[in-house]
PDB file of N, CA and C in Angstrom:
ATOM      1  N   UNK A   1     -14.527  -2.285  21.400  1.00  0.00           N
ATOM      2  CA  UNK A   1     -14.353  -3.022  20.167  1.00  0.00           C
ATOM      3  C   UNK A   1     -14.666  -4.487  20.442  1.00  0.00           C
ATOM      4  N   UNK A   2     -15.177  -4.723  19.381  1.00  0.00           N
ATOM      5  CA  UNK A   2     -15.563  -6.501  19.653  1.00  0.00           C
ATOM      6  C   UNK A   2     -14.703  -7.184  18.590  1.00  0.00           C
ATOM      7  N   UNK A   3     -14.194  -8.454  19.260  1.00  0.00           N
ATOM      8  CA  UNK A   3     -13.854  -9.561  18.840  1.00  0.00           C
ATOM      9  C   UNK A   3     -14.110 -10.620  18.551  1.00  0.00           C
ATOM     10  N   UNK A   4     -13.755 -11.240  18.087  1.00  0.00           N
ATOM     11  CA  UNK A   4     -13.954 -12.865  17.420  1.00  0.00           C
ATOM     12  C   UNK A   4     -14.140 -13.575  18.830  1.00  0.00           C
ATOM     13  N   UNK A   5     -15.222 -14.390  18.723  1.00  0.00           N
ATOM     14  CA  UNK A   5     -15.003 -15.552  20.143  1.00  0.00           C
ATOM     15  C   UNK A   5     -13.206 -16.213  20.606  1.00  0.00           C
ATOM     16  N   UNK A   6     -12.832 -15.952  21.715  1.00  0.00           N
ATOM     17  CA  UNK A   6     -11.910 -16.404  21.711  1.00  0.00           C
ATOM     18  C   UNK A   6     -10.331 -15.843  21.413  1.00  0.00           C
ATOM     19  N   UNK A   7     -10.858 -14.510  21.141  1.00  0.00           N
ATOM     20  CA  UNK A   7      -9.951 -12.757  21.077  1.00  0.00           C
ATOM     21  C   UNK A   7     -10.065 -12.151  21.839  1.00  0.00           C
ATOM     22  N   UNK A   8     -11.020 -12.360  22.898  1.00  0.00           N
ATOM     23  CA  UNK A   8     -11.758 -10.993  23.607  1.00  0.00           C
ATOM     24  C   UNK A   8     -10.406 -10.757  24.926  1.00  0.00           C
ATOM     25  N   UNK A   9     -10.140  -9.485  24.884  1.00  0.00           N
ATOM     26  CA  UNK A   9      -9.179  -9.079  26.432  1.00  0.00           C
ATOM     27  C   UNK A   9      -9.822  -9.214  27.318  1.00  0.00           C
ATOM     28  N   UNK A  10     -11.631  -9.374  27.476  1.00  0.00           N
ATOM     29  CA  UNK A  10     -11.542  -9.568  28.944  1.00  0.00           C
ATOM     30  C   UNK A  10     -11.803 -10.622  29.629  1.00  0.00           C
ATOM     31  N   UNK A  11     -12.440 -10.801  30.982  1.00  0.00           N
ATOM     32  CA  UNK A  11     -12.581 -11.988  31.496  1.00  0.00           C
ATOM     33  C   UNK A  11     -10.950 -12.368  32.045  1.00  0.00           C
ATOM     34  N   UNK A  12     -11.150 -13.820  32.330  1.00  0.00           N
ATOM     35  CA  UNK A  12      -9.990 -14.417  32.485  1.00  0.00           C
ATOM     36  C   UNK A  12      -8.691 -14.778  31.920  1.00  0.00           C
ATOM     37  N   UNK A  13      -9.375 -14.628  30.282  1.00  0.00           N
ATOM     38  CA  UNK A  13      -8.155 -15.045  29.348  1.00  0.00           C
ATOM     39  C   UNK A  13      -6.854 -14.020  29.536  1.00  0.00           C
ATOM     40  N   UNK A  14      -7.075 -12.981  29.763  1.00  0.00           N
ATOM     41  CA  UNK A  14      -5.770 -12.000  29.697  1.00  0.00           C
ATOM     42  C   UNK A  14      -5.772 -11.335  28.023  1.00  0.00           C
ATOM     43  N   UNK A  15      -4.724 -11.124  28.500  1.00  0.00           N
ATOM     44  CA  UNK A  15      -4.358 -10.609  27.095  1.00  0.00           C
ATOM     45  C   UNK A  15      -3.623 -11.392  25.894  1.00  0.00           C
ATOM     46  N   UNK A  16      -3.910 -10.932  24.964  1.00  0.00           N
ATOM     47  CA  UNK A  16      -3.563 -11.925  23.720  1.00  0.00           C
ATOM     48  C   UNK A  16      -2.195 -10.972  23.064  1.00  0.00           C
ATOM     49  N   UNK A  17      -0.802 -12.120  22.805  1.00  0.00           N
ATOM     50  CA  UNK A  17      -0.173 -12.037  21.978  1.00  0.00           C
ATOM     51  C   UNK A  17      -0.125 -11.283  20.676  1.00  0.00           C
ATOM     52  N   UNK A  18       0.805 -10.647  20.151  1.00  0.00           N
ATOM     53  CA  UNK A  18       0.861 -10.117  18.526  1.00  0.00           C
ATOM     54  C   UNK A  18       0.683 -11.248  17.830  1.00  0.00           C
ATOM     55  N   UNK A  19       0.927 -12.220  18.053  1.00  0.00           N
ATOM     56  CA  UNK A  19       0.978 -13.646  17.281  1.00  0.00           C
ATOM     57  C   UNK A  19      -0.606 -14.099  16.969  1.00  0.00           C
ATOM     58  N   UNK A  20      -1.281 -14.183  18.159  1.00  0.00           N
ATOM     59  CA  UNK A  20      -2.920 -14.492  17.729  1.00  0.00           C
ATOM     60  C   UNK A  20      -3.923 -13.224  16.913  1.00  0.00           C
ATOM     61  N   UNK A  21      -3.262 -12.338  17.492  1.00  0.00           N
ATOM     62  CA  UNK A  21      -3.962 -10.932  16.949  1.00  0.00           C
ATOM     63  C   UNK A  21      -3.750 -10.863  15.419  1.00  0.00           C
ATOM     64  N   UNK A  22      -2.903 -11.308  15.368  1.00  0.00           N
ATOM     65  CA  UNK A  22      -1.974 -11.431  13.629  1.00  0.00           C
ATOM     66  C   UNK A  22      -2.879 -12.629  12.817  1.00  0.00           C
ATOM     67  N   UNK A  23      -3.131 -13.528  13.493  1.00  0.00           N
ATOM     68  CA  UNK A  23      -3.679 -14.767  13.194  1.00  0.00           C
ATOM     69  C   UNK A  23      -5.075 -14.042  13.113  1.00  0.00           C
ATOM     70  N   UNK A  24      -5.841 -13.422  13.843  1.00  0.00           N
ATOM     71  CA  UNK A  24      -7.105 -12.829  13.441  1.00  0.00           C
ATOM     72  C   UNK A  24      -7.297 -11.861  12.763  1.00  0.00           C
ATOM     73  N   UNK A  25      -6.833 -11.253  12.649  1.00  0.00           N
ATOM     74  CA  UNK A  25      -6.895  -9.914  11.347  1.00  0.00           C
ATOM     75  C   UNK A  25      -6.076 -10.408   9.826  1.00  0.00           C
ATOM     76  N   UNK A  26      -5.608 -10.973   9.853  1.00  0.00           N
ATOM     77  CA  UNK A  26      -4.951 -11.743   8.360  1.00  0.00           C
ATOM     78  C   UNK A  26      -3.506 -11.215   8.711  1.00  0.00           C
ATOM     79  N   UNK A  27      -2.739 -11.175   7.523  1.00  0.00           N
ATOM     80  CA  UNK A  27      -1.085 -10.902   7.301  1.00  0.00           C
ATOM     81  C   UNK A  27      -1.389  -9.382   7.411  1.00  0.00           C
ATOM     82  N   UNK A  28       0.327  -8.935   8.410  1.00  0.00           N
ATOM     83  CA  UNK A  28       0.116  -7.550   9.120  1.00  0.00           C
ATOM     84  C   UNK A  28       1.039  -6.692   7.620  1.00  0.00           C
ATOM     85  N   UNK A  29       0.444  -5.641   7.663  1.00  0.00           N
ATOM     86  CA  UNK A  29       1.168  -4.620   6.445  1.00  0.00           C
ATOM     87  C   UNK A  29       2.593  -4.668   6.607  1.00  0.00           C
ATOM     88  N   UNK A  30       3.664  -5.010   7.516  1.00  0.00           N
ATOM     89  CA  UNK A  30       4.883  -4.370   7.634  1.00  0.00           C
ATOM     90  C   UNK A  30       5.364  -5.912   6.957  1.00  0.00           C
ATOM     91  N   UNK A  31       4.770  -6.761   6.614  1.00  0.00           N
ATOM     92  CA  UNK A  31       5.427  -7.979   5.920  1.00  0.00           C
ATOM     93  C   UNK A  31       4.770  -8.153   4.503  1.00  0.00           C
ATOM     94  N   UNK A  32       3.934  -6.694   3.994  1.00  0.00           N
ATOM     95  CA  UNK A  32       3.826  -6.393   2.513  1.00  0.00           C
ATOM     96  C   UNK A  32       4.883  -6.026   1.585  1.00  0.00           C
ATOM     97  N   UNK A  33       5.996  -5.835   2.070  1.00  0.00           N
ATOM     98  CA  UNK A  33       6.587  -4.844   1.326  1.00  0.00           C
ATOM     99  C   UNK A  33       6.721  -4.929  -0.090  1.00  0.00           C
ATOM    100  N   UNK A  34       6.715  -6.427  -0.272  1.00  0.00           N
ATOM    101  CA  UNK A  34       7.127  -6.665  -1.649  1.00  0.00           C
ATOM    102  C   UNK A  34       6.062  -6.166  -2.652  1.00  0.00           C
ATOM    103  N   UNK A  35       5.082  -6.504  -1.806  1.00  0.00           N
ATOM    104  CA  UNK A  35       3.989  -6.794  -3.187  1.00  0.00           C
ATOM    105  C   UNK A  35       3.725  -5.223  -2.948  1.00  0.00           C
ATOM    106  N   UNK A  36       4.026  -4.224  -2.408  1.00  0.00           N
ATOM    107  CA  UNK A  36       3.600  -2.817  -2.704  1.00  0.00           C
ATOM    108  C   UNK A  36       4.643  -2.217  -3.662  1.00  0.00           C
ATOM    109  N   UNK A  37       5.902  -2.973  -3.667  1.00  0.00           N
ATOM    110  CA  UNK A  37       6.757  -2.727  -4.397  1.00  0.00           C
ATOM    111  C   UNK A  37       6.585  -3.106  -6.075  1.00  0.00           C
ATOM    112  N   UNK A  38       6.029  -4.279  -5.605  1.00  0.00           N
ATOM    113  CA  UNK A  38       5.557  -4.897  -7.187  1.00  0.00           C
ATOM    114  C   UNK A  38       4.237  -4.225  -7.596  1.00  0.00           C
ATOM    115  N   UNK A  39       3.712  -3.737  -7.158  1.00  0.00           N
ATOM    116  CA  UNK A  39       2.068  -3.067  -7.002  1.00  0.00           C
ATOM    117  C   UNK A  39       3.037  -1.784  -7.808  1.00  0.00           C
ATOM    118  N   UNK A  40       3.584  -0.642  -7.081  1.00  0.00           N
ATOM    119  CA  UNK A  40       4.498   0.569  -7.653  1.00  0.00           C
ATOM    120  C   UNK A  40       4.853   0.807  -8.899  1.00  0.00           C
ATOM    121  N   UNK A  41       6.021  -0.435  -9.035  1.00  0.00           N
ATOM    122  CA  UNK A  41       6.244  -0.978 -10.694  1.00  0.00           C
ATOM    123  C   UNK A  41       5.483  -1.300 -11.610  1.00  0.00           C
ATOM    124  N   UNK A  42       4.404  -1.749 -11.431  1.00  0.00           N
ATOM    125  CA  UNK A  42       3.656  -1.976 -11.862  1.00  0.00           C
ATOM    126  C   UNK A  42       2.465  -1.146 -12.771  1.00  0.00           C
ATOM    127  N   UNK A  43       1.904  -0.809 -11.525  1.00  0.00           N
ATOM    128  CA  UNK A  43       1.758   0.753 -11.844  1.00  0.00           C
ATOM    129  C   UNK A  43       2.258   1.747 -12.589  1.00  0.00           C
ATOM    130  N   UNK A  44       3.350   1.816 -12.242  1.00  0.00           N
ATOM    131  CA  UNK A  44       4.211   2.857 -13.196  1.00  0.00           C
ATOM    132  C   UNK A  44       4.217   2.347 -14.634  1.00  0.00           C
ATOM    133  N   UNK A  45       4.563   0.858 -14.954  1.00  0.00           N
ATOM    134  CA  UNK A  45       4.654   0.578 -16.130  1.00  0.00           C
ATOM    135  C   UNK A  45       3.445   0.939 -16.909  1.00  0.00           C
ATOM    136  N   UNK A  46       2.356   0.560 -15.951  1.00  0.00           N
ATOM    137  CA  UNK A  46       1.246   0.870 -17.187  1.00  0.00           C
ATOM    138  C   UNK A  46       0.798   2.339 -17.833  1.00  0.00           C
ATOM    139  N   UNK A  47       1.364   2.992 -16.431  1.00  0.00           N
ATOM    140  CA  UNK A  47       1.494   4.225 -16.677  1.00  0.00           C
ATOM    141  C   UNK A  47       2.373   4.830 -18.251  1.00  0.00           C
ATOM    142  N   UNK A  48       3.382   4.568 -17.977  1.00  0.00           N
ATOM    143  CA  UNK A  48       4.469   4.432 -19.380  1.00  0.00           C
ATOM    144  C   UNK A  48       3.772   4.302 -20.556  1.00  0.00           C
ATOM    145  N   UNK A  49       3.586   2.497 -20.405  1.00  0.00           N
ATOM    146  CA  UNK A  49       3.054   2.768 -21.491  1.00  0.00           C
ATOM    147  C   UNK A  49       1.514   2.666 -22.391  1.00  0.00           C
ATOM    148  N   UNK A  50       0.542   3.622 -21.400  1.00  0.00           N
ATOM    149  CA  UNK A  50      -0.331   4.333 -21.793  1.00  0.00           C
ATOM    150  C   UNK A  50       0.304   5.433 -22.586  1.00  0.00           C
ATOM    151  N   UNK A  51       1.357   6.332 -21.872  1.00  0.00           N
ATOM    152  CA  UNK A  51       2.101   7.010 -22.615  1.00  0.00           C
ATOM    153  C   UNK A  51       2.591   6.885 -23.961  1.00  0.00           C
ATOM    154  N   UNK A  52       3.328   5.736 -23.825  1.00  0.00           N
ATOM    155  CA  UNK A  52       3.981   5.598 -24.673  1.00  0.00           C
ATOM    156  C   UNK A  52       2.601   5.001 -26.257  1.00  0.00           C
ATOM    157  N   UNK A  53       1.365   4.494 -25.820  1.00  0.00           N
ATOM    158  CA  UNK A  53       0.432   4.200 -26.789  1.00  0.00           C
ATOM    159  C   UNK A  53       0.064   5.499 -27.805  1.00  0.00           C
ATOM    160  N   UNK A  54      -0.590   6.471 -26.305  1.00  0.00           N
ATOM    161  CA  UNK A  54      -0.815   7.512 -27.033  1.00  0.00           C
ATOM    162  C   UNK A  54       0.133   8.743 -27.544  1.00  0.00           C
ATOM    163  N   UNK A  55       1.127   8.607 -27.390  1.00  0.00           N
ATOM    164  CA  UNK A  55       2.605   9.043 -28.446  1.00  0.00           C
ATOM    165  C   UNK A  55       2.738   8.529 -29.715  1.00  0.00           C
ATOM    166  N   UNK A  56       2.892   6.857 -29.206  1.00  0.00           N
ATOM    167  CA  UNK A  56       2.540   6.631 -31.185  1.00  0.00           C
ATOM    168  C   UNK A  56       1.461   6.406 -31.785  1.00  0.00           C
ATOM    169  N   UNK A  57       0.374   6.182 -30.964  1.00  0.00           N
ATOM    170  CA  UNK A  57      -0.832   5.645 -32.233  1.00  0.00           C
ATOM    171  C   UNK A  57      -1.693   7.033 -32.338  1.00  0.00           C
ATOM    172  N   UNK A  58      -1.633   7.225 -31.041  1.00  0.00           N
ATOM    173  CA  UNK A  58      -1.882   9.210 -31.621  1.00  0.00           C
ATOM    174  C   UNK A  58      -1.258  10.318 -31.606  1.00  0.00           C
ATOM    175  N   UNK A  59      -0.311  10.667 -32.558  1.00  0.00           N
ATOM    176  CA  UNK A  59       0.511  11.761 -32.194  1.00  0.00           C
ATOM    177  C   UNK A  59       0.005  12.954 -32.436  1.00  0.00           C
ATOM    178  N   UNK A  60      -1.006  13.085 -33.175  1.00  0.00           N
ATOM    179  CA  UNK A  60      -1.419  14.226 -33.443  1.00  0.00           C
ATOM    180  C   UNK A  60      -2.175  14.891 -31.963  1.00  0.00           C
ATOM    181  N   UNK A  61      -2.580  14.034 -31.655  1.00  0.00           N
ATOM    182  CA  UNK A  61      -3.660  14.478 -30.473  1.00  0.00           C
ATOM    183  C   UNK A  61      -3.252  14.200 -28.831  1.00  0.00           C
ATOM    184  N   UNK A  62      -1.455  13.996 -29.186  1.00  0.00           N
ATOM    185  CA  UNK A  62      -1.004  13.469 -27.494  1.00  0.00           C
ATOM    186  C   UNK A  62       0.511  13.868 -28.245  1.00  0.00           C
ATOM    187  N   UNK A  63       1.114  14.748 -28.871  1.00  0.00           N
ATOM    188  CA  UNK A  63       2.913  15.262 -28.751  1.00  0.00           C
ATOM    189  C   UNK A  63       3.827  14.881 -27.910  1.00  0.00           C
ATOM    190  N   UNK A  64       4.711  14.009 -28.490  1.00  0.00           N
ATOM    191  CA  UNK A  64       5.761  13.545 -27.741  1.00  0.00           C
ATOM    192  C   UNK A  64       5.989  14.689 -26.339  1.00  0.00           C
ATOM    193  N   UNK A  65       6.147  16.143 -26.256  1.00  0.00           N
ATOM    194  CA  UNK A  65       6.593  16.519 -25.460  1.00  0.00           C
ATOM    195  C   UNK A  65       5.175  16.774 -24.127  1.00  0.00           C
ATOM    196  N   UNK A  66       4.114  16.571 -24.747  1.00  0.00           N
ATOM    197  CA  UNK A  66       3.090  16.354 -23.718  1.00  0.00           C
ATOM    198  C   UNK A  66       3.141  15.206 -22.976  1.00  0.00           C
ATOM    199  N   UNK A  67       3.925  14.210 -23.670  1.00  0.00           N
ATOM    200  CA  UNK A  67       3.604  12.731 -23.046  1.00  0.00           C
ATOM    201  C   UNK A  67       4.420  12.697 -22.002  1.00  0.00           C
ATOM    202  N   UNK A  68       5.489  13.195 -22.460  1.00  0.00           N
ATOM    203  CA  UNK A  68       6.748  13.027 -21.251  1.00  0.00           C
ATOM    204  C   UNK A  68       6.278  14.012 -20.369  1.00  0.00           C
ATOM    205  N   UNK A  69       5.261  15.070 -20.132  1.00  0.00           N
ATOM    206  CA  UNK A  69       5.021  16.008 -19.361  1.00  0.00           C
ATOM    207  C   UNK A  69       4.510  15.320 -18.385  1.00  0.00           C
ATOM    208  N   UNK A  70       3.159  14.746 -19.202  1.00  0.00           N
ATOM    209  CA  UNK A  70       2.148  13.695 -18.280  1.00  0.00           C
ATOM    210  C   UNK A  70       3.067  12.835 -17.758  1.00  0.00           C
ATOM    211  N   UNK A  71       3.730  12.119 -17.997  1.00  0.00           N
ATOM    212  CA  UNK A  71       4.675  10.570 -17.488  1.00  0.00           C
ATOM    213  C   UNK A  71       5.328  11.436 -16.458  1.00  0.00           C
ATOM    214  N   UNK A  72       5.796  12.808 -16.515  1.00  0.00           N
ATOM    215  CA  UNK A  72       7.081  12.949 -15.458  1.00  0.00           C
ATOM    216  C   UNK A  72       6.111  13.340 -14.033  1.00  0.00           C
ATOM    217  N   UNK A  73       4.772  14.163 -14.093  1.00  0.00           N
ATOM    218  CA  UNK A  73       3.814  14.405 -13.774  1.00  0.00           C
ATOM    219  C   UNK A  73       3.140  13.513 -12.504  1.00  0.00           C
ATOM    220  N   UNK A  74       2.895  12.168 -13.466  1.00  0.00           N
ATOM    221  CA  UNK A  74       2.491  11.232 -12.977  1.00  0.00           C
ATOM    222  C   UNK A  74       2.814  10.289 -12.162  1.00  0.00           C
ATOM    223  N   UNK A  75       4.508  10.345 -12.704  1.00  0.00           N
ATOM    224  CA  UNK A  75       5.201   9.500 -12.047  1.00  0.00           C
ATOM    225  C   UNK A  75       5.744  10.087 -10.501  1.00  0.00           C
ATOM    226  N   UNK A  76       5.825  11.232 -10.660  1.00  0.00           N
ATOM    227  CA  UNK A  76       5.481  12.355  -8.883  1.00  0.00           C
ATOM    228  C   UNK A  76       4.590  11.938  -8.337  1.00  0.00           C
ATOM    229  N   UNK A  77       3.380  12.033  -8.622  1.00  0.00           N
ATOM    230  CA  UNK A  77       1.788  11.161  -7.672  1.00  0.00           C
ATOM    231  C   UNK A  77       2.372  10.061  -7.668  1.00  0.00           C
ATOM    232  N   UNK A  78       2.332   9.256  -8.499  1.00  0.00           N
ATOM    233  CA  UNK A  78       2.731   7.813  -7.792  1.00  0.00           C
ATOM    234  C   UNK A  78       4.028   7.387  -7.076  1.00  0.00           C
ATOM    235  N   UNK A  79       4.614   8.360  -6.644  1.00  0.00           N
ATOM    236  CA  UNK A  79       6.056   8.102  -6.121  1.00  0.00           C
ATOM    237  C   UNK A  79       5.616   8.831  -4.722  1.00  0.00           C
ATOM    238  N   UNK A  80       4.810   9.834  -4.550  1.00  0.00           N
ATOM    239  CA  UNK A  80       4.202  10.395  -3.035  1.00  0.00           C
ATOM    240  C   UNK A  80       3.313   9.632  -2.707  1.00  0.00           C
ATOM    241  N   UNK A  81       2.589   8.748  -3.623  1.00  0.00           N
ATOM    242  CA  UNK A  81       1.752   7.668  -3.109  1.00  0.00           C
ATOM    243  C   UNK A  81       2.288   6.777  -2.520  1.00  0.00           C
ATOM    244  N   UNK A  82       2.901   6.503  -3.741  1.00  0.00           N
ATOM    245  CA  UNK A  82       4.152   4.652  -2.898  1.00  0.00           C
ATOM    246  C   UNK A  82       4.794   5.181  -1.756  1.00  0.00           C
ATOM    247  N   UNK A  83       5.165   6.066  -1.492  1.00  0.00           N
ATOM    248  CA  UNK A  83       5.704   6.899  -0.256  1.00  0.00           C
ATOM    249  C   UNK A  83       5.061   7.021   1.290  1.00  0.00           C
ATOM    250  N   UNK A  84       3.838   7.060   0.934  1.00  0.00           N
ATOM    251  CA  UNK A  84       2.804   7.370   1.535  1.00  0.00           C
ATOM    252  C   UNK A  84       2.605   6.024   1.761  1.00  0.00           C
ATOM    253  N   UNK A  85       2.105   5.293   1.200  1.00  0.00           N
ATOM    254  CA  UNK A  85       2.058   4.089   1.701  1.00  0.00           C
ATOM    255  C   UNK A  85       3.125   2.874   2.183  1.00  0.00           C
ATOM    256  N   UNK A  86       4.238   3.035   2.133  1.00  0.00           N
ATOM    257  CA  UNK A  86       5.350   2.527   2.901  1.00  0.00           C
ATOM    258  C   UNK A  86       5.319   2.967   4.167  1.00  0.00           C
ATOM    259  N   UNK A  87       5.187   4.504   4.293  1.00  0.00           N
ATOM    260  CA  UNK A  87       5.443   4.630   5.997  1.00  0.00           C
ATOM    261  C   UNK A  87       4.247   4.866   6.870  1.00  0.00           C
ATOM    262  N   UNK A  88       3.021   4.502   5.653  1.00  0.00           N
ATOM    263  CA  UNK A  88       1.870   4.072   6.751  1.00  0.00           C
ATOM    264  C   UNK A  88       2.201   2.420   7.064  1.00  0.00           C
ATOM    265  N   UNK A  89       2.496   1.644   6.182  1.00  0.00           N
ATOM    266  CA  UNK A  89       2.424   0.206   6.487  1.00  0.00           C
ATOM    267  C   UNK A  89       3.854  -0.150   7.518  1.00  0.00           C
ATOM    268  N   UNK A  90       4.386   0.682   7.654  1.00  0.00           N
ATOM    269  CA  UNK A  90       5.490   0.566   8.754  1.00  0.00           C
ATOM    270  C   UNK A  90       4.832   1.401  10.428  1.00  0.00           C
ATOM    271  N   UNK A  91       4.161   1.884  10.113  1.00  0.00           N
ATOM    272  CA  UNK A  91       3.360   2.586  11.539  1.00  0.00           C
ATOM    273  C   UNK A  91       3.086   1.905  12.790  1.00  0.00           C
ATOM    274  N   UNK A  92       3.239   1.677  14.023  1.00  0.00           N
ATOM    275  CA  UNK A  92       2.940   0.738  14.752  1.00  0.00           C
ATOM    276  C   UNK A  92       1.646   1.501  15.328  1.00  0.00           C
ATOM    277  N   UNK A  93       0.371   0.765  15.589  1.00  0.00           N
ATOM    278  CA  UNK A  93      -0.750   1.376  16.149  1.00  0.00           C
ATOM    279  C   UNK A  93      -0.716   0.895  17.549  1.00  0.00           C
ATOM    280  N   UNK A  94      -0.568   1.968  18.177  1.00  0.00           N
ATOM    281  CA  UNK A  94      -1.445   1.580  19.910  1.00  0.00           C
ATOM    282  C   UNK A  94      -2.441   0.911  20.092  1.00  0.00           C
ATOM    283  N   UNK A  95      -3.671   1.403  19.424  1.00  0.00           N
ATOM    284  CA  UNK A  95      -4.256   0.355  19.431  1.00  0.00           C
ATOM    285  C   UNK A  95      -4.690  -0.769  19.321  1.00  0.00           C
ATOM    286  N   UNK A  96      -3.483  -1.769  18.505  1.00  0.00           N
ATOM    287  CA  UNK A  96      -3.484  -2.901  18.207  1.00  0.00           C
ATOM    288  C   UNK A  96      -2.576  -3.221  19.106  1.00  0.00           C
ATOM    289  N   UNK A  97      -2.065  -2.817  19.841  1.00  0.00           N
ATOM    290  CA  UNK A  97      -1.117  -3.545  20.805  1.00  0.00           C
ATOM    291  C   UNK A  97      -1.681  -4.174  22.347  1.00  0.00           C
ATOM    292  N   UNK A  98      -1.816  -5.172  21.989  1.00  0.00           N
ATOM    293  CA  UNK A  98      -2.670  -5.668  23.373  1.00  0.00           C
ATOM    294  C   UNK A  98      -2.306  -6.457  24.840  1.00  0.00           C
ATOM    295  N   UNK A  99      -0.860  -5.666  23.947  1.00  0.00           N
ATOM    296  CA  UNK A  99       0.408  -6.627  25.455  1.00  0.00           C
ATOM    297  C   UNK A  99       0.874  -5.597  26.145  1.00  0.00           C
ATOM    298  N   UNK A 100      -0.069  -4.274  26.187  1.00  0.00           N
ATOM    299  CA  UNK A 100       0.380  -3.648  27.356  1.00  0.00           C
ATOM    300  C   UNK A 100       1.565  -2.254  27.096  1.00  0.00           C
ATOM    301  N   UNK A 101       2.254  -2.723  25.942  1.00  0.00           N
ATOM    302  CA  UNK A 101       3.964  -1.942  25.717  1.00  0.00           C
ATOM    303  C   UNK A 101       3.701  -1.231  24.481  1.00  0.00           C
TER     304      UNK A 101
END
């Protein structure tokens, strides 16, 4: 794998810190949490109320009890998603670890 001038493990420099490695790849996922949280909610809301649009402005062609089918439906995928993506962004990779441990 290649690095940025001044990243590289070999040669003389040694090995580089979580701290510079962090500094070269941008902000690390396990200090996202919020905004995946706000990303979730978010999500979901619009989810809602898409629902909730096509319940009232079309009822003929979207029945209250279809809507809540779709919403309860939907809101399962996006809850194994947000799921899914919490305990990937908590994952520690070996291969990013360049201190050895």
């Amino acid at each position: 794998m290649t690095y940025p001038k001044g990243y590289g493990g070999g040669g003389g420099g040694g090995g580089r810190t979580s701290d510079e490695i962090e500094h070269m790849i941008g902000r690390r996922t396990e200090n996202m949490r919020g905004i995946f949280i706000i990303g979730f909610i978010l999500c979901w809301a619009a989810t809602a109320g898409g629902v909730y649009v096509g319940v009232t402005v079309y009822p003929w062609a979207y029945p209250l009890p279809s809507g809540l089918y779709a919403l309860s439906v939907l809101t399962v995928i996006e809850s194994l998603g947000f799921f899914w993506i919490m305990k990937i962004s908590r994952e520690r990779l070996g291969l990013l670890n360049f201190e050895g441990k």
